[in-house]
PDB file of N, CA and C in Angstrom:
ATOM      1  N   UNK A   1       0.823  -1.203   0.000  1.00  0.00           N
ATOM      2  CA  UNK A   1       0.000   0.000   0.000  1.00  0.00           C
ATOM      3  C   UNK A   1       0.861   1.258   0.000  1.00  0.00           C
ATOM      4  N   UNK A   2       2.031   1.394   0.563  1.00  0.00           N
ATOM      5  CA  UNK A   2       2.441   2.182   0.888  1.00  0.00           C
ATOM      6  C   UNK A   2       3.805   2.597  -0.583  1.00  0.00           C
ATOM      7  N   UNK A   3       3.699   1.624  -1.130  1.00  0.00           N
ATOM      8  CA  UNK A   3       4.786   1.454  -2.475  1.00  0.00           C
ATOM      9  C   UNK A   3       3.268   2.574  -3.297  1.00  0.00           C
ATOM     10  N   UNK A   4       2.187   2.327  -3.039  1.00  0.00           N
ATOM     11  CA  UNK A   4       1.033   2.531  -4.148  1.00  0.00           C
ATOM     12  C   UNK A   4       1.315   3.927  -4.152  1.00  0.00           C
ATOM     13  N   UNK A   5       1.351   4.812  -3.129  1.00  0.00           N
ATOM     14  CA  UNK A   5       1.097   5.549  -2.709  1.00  0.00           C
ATOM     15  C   UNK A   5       2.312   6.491  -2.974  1.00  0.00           C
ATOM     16  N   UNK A   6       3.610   5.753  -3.040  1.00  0.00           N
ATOM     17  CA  UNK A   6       4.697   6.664  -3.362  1.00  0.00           C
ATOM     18  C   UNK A   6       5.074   6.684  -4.821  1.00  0.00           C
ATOM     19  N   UNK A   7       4.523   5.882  -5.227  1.00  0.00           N
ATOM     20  CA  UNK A   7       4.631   5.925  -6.711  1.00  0.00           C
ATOM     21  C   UNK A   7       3.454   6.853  -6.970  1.00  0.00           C
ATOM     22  N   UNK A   8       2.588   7.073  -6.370  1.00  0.00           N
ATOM     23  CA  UNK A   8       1.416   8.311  -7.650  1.00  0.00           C
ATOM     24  C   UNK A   8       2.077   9.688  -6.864  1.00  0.00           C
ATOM     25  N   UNK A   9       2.839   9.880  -5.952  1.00  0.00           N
ATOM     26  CA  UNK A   9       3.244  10.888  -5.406  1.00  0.00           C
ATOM     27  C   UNK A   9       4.974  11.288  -6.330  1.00  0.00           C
ATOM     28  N   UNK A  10       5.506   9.934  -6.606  1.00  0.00           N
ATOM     29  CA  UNK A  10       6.511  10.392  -7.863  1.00  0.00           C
ATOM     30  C   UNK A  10       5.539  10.544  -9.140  1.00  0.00           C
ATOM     31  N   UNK A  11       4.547  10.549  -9.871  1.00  0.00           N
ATOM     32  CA  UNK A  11       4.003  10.703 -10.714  1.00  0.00           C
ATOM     33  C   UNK A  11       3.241  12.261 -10.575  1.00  0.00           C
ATOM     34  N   UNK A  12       3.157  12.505  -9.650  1.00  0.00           N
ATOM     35  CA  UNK A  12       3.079  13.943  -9.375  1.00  0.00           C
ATOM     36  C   UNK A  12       4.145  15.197 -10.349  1.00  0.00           C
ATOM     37  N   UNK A  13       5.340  14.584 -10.503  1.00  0.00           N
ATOM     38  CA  UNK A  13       6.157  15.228 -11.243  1.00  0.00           C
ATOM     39  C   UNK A  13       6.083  15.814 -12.736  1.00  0.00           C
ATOM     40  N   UNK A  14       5.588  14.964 -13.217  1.00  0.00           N
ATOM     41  CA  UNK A  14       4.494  15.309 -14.668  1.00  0.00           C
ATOM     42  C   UNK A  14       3.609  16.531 -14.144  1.00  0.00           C
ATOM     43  N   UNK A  15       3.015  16.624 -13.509  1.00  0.00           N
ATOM     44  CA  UNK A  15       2.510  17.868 -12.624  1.00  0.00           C
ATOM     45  C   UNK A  15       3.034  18.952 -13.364  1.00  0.00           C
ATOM     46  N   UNK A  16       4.359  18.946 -12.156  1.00  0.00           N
ATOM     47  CA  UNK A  16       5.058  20.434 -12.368  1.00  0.00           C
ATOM     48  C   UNK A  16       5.541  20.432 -13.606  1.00  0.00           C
ATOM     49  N   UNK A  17       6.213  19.611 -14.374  1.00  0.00           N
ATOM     50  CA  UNK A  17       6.454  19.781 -15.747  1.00  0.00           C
ATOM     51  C   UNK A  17       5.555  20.666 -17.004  1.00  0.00           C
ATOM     52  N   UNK A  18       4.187  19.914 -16.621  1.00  0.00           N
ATOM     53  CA  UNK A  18       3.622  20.463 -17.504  1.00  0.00           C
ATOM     54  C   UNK A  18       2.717  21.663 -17.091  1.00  0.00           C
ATOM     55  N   UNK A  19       2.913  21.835 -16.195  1.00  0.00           N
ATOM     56  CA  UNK A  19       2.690  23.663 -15.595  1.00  0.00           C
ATOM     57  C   UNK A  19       3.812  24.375 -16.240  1.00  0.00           C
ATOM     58  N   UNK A  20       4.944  23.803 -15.502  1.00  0.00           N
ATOM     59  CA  UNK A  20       6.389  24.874 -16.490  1.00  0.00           C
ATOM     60  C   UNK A  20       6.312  24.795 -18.016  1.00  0.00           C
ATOM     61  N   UNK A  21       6.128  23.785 -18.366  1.00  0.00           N
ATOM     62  CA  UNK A  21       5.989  23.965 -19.683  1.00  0.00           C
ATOM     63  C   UNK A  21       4.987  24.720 -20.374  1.00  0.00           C
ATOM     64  N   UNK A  22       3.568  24.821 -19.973  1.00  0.00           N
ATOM     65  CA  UNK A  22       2.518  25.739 -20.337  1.00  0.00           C
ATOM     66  C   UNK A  22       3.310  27.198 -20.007  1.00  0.00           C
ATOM     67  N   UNK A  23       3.725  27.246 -18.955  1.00  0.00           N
ATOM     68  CA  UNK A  23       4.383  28.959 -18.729  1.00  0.00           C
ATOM     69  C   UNK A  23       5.642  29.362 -19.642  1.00  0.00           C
ATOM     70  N   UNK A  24       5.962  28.783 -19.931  1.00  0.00           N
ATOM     71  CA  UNK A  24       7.117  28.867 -21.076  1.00  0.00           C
ATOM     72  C   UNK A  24       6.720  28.707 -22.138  1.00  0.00           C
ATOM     73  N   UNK A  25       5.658  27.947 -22.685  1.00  0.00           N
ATOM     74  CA  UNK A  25       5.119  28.215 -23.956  1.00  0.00           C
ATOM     75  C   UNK A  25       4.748  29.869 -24.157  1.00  0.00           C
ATOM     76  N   UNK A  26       3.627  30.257 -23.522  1.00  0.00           N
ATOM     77  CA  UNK A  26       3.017  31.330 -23.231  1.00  0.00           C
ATOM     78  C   UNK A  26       4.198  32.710 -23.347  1.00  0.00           C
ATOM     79  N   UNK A  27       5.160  32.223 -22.523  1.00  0.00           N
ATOM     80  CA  UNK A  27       6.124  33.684 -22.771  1.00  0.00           C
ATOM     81  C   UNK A  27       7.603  33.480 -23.763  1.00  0.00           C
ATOM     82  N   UNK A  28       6.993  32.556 -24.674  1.00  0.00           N
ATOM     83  CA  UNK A  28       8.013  32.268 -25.775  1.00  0.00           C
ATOM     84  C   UNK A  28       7.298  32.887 -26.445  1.00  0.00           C
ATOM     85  N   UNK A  29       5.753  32.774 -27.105  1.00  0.00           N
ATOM     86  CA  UNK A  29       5.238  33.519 -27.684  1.00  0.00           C
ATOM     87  C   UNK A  29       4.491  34.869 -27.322  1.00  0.00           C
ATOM     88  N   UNK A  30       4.772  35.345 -26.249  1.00  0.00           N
ATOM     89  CA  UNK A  30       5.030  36.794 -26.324  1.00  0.00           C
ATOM     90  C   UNK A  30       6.213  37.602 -26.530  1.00  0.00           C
ATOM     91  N   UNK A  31       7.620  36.801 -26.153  1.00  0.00           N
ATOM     92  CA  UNK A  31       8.441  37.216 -26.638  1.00  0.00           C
ATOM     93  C   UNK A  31       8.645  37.627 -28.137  1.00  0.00           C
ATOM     94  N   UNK A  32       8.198  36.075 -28.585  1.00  0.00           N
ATOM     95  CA  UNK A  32       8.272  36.408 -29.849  1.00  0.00           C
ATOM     96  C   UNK A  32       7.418  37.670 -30.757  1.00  0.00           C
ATOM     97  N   UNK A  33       6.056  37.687 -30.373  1.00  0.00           N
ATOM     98  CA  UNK A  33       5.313  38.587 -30.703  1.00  0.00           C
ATOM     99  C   UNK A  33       5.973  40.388 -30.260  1.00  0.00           C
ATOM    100  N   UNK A  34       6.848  40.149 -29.486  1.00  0.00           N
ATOM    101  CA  UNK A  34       7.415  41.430 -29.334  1.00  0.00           C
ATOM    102  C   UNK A  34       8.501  41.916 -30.336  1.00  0.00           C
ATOM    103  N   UNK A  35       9.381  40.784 -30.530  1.00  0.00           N
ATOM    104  CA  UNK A  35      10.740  40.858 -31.229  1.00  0.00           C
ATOM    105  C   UNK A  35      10.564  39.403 -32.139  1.00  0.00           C
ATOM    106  N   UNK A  36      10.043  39.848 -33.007  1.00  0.00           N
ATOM    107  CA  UNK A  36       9.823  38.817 -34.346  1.00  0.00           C
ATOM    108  C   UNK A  36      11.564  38.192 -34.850  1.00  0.00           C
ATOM    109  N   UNK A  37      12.255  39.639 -34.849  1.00  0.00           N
ATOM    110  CA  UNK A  37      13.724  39.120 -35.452  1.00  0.00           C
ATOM    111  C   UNK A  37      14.414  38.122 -34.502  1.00  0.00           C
ATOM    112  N   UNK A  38      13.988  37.697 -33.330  1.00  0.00           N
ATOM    113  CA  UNK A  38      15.186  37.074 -32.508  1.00  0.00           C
ATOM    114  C   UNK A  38      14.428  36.128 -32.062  1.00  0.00           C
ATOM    115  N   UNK A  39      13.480  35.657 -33.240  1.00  0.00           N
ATOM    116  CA  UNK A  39      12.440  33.857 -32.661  1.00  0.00           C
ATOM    117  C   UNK A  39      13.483  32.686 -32.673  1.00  0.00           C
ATOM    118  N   UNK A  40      14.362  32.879 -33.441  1.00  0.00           N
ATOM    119  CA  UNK A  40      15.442  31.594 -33.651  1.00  0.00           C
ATOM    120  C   UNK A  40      15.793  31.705 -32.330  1.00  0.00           C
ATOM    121  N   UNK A  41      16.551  32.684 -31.513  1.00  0.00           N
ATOM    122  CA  UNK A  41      17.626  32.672 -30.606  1.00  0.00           C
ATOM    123  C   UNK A  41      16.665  31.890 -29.242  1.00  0.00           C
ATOM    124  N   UNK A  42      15.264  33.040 -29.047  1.00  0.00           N
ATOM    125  CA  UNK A  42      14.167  32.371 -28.478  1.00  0.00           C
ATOM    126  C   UNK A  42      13.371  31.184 -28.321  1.00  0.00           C
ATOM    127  N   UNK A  43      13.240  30.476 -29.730  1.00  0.00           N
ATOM    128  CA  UNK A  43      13.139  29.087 -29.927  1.00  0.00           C
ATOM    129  C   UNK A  43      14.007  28.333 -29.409  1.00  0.00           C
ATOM    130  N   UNK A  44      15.556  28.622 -29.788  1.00  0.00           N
ATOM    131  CA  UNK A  44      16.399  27.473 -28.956  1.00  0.00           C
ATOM    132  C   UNK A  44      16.672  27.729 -27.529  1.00  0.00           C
ATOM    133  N   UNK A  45      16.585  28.869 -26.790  1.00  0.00           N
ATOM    134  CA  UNK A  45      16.047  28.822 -25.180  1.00  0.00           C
ATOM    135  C   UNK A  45      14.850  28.091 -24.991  1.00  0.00           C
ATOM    136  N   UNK A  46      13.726  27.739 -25.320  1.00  0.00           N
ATOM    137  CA  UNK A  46      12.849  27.599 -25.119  1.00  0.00           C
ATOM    138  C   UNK A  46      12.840  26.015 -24.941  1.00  0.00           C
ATOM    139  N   UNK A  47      13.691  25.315 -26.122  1.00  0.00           N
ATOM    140  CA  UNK A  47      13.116  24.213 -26.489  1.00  0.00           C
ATOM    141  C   UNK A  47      14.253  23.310 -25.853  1.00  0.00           C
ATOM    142  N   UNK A  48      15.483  24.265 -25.154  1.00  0.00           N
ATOM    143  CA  UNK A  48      16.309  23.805 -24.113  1.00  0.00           C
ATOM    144  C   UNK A  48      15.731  23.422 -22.955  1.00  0.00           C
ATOM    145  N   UNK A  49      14.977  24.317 -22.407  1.00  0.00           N
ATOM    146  CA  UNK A  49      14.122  24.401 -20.964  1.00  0.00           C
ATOM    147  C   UNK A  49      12.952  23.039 -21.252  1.00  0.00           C
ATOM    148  N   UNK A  50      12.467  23.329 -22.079  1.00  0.00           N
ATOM    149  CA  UNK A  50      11.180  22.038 -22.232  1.00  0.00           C
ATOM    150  C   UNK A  50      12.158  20.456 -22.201  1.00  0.00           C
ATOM    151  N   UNK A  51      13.260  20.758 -22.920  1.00  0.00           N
ATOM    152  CA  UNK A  51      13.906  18.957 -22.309  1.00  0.00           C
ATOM    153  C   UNK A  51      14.309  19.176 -21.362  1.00  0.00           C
ATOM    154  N   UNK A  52      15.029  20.111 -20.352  1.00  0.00           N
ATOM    155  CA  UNK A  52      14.866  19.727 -18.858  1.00  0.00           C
ATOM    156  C   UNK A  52      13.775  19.628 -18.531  1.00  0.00           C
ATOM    157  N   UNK A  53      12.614  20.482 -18.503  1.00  0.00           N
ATOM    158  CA  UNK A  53      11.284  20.296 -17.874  1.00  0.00           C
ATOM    159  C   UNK A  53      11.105  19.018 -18.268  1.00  0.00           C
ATOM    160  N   UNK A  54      10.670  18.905 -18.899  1.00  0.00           N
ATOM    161  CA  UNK A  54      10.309  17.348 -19.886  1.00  0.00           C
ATOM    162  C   UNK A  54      11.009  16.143 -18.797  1.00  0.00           C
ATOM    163  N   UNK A  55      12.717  16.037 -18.982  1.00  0.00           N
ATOM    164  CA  UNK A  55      13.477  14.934 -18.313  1.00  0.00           C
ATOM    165  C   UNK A  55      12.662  14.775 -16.734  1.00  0.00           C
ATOM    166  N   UNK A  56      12.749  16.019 -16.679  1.00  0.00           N
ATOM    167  CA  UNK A  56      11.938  16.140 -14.857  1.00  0.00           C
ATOM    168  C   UNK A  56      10.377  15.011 -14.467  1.00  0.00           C
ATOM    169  N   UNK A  57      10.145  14.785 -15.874  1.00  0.00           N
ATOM    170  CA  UNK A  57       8.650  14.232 -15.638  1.00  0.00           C
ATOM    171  C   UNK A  57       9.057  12.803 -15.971  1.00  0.00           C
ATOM    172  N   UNK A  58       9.883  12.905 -16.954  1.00  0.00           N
ATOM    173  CA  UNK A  58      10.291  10.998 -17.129  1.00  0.00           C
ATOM    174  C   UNK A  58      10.663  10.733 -16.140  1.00  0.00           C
ATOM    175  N   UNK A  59      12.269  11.542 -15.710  1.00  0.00           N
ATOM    176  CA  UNK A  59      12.384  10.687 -13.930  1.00  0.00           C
ATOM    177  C   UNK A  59      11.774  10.444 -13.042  1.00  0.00           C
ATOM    178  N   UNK A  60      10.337  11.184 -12.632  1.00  0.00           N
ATOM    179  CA  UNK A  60       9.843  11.048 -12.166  1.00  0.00           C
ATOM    180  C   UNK A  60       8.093   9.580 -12.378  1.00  0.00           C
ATOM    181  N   UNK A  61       8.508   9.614 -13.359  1.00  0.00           N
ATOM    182  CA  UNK A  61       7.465   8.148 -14.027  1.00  0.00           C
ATOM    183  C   UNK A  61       8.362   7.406 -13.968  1.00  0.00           C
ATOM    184  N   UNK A  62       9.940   7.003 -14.660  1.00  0.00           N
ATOM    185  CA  UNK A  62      10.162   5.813 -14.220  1.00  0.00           C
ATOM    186  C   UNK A  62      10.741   5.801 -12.697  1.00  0.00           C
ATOM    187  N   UNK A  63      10.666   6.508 -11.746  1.00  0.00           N
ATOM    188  CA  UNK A  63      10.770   6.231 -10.053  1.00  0.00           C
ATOM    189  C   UNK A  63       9.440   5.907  -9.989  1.00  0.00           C
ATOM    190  N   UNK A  64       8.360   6.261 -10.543  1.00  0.00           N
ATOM    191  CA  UNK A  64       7.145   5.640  -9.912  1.00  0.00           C
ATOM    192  C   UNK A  64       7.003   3.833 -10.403  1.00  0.00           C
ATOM    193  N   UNK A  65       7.477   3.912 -11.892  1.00  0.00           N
ATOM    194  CA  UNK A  65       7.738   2.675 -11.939  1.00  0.00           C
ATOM    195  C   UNK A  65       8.389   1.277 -11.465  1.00  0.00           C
ATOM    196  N   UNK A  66       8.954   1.853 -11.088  1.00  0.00           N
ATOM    197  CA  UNK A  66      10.372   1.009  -9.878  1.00  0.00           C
ATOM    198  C   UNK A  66       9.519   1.184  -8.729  1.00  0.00           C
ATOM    199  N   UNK A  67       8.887   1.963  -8.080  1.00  0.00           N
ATOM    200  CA  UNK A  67       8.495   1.953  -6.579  1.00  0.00           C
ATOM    201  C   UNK A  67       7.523   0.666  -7.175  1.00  0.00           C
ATOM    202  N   UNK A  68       6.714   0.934  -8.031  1.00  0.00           N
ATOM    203  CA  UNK A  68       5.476  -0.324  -7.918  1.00  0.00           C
ATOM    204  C   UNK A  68       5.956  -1.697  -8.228  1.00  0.00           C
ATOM    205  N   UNK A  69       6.756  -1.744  -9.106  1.00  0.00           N
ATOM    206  CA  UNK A  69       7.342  -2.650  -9.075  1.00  0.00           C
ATOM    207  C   UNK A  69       8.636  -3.752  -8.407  1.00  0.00           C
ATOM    208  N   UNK A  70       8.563  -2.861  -7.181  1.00  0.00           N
ATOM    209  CA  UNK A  70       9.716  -3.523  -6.476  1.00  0.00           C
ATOM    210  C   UNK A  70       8.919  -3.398  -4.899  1.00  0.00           C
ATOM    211  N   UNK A  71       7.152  -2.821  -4.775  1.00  0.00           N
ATOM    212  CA  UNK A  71       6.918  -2.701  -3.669  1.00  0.00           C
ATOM    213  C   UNK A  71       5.816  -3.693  -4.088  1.00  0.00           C
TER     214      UNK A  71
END
């Protein structure tokens, strides 16, 4: 029970990911809408941050995977 329980609490991590990621969408394209000439430079900040955000949510699914499966 207690494996159940820590695994949907590591699955929580997808959570925050995809909150950060909605907020970074949102002010990529206002950036951009401000300064049209510098979407390239902006795009590749952007799409840096979303694979950390991103990695943040896999590690956190496969730790939930391992908790259930080893509890």
């Amino acid at each position: 029970m207690n494996a159940l329980i820590g695994a949907g609490i590591a699955v929580l991590a997808g959570l925050g990911a995809g909150i950060g990621i909605g907020i970074a969408a949102g002010k990529t394209a206002e950036a951009i809408s401000r300064q049209p000439e510098a979407s390239g430079k902006i795009q590749t900040v952007f799409f840096l941050g979303v694979a950390l955000a991103e990695s943040t949510a896999i590690y956190g699914f496969v730790i939930a995977i391992l908790i259930y499966l080893k509890g």
